[in-house]
Protein backbone atom coordinates (compact mmCIF):
# COMPACT_ATOMS: atom_id res chain seq x y z
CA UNK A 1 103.63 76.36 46.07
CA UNK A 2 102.59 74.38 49.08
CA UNK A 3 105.45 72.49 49.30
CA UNK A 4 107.17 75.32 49.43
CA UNK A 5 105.30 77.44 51.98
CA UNK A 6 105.84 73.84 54.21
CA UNK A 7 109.37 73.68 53.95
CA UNK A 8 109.10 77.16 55.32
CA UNK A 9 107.30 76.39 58.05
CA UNK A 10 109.75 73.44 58.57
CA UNK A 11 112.80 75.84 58.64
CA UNK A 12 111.21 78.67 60.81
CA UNK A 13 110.11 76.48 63.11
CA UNK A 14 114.31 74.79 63.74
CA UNK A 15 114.67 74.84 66.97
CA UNK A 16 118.20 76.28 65.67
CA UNK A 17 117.00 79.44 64.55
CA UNK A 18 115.39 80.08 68.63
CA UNK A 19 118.37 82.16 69.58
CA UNK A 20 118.24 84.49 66.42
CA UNK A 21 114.54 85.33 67.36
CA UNK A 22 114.92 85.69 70.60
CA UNK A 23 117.69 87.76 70.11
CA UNK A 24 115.83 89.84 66.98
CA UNK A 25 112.53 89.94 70.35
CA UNK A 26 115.21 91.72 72.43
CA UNK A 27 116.19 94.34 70.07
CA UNK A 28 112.87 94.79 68.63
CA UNK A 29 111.93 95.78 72.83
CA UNK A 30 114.08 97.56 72.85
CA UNK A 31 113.39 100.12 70.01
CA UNK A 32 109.61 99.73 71.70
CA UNK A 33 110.80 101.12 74.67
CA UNK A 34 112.27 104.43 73.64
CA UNK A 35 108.90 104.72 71.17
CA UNK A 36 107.04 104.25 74.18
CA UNK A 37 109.34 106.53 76.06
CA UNK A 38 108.88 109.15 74.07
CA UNK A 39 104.91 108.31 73.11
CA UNK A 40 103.89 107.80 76.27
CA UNK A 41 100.91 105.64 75.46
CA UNK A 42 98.04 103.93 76.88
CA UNK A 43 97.76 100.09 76.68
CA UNK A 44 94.91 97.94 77.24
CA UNK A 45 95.83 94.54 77.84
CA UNK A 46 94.29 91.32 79.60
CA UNK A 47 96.32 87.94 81.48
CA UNK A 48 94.98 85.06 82.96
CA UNK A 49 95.77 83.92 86.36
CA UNK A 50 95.89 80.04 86.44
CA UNK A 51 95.35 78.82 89.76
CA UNK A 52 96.27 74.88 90.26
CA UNK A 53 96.50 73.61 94.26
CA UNK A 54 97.48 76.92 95.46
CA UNK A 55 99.90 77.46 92.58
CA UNK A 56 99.92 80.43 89.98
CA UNK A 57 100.97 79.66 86.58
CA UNK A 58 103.80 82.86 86.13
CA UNK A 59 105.68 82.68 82.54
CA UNK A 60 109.00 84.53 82.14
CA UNK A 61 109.90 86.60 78.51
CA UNK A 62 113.06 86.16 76.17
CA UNK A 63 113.07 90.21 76.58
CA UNK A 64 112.16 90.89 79.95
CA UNK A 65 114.56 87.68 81.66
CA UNK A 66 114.52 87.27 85.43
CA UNK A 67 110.89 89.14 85.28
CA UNK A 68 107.78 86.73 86.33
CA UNK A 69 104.42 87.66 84.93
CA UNK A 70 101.09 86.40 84.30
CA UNK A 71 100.26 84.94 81.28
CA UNK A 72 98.73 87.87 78.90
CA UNK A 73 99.13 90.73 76.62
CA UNK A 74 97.93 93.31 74.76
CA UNK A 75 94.07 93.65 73.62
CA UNK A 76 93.52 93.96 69.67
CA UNK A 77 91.04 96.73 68.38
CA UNK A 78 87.57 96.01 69.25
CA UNK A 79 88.94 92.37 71.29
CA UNK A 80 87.50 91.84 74.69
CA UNK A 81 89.68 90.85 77.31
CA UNK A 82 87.88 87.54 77.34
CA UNK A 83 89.28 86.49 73.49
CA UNK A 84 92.45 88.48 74.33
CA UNK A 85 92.90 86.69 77.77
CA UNK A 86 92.41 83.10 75.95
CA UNK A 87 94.62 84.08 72.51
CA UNK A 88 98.02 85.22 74.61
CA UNK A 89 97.35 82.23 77.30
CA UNK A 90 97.29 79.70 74.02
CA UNK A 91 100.14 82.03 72.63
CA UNK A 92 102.50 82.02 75.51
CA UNK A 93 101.67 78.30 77.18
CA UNK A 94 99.18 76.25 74.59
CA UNK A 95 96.33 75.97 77.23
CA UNK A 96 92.96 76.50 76.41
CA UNK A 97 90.34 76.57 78.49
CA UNK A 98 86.77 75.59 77.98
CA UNK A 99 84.08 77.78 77.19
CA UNK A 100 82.94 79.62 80.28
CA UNK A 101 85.74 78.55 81.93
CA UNK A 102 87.24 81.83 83.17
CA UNK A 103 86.29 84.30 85.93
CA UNK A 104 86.36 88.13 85.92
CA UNK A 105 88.55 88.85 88.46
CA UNK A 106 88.96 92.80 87.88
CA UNK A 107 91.39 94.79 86.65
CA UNK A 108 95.08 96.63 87.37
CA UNK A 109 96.37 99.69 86.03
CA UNK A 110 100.19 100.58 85.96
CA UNK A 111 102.72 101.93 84.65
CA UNK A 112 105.29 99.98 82.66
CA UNK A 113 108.32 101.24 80.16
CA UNK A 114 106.94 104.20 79.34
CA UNK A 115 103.38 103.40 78.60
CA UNK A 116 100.04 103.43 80.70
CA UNK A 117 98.52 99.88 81.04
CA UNK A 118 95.42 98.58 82.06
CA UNK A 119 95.19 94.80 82.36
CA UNK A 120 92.22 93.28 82.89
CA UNK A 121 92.23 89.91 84.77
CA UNK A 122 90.70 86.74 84.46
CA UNK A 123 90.85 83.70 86.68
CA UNK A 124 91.05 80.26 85.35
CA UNK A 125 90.69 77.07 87.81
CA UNK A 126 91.49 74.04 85.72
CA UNK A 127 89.57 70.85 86.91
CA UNK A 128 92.43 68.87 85.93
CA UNK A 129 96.21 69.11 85.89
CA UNK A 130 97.55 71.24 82.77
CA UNK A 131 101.35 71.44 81.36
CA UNK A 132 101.76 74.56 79.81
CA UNK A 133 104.10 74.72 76.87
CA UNK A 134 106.65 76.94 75.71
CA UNK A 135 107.95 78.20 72.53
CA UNK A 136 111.59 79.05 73.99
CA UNK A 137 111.68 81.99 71.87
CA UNK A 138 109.24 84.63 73.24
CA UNK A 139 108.73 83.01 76.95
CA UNK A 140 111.94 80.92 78.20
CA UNK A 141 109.47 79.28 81.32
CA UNK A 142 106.05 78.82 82.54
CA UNK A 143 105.81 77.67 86.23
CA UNK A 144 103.39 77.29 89.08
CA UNK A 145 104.70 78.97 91.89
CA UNK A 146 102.98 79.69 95.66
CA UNK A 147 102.43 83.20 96.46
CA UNK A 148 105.19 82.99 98.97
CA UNK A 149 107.78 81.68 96.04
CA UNK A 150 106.47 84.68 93.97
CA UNK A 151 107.11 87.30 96.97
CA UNK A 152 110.89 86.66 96.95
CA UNK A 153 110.97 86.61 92.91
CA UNK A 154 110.73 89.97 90.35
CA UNK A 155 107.62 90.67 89.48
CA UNK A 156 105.99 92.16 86.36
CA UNK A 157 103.81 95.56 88.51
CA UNK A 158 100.26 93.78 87.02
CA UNK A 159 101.49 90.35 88.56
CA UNK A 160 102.55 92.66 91.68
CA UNK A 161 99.02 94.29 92.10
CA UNK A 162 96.85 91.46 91.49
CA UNK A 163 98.91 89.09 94.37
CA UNK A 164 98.58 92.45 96.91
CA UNK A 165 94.88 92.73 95.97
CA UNK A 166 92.17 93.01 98.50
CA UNK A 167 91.46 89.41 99.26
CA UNK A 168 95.37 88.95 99.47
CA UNK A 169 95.43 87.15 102.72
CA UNK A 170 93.31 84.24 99.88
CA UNK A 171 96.29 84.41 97.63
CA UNK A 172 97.88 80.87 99.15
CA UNK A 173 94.61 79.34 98.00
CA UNK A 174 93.38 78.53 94.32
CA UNK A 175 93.41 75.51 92.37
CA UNK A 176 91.14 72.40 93.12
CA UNK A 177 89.49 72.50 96.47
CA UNK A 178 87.41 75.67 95.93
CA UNK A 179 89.89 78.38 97.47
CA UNK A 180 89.90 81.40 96.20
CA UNK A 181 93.17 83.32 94.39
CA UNK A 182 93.46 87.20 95.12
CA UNK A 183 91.58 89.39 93.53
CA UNK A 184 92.47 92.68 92.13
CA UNK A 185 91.70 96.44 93.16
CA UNK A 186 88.59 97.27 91.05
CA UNK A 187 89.29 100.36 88.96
């Protein structure tokens, strides 16, 4: 049986099969999209914001391409946006920060396909260099960009509002050194 259930794993994880899941990702949006459409529900979600020498780590998904956002997602029933925050950064890019490690930085509400979301935001300063990974099938890229690369790029409306929050005139900052990244508009 365990053989088995390994040779599984083995063949799900082909790198072969990464256009049939992204592929089955897009659909499966897709069909989200008119639920949500016709639903209209509220989300609560949480991302991080990785700040590295002035640098934001943005990822871009198999089913929204061309669109930069922050790494995140959706909160799980009774999940804080803490264990949220750390479960889609490891999801999405395979960092994990230490304990303690990330900052409240507020929270953005918007609306997105339909639904009502309200992302909280965390801030994580890594004291070291990190290389995020990424599974090719649900995010294609995860970069650091400036602010000023991310202004002339598509952005995700919580990536939007959290680089035009109140402190945005900080937003070239981050990283090592002590600066500070944008915050968002408290809501």
């Amino acid at each position: 049986m365990l053989a088995a259930m390994d040779r599984l794993r083995r063949i799900w994880r082909a790198p072969g099969l990464d256009p049939l899941v992204r592929l089955g990702l897009r659909l499966a949006h897709r069909l989200l999209r008119v639920w949500w459409a016709i639903r209209r529900p509220r989300a609560e979600g949480a991302a991080v914001a990785v700040w590295w020498e002035g640098r934001l780590l943005v990822v871009e998904s198999s089913y929204r391409p061309g669109l930069w956002d922050l790494p995140g997602g959706g909160r799980g029933a009774g999940e804080s946006a803490d264990a949220a925050a750390r479960r889609e950064l490891f999801e999405e890019t395979g960092l994990a920060p230490e304990p303690g490690a990330l900052e409240e930085a507020g929270a953005v509400e918007f609306a997105l396909e339909g639904r009502r979301i309200r992302t909280r935001i965390l801030v994580w300063r890594p004291k070291a260099r990190v290389a995020p990974r990424v599974d090719r099938r649900e995010i294609l890229r995860a970069e650091f960009r400036t602010p000023e690369e991310l202004a002339r790029s598509r952005l995700a409306p919580g990536l939007r509002l959290y680089l035009e929050g109140p402190a945005q005139g900080a937003g070239r900052a981050g990283g090592a050194g002590g600066s500070t990244p944008p915050q968002t508009r408290p809501t």
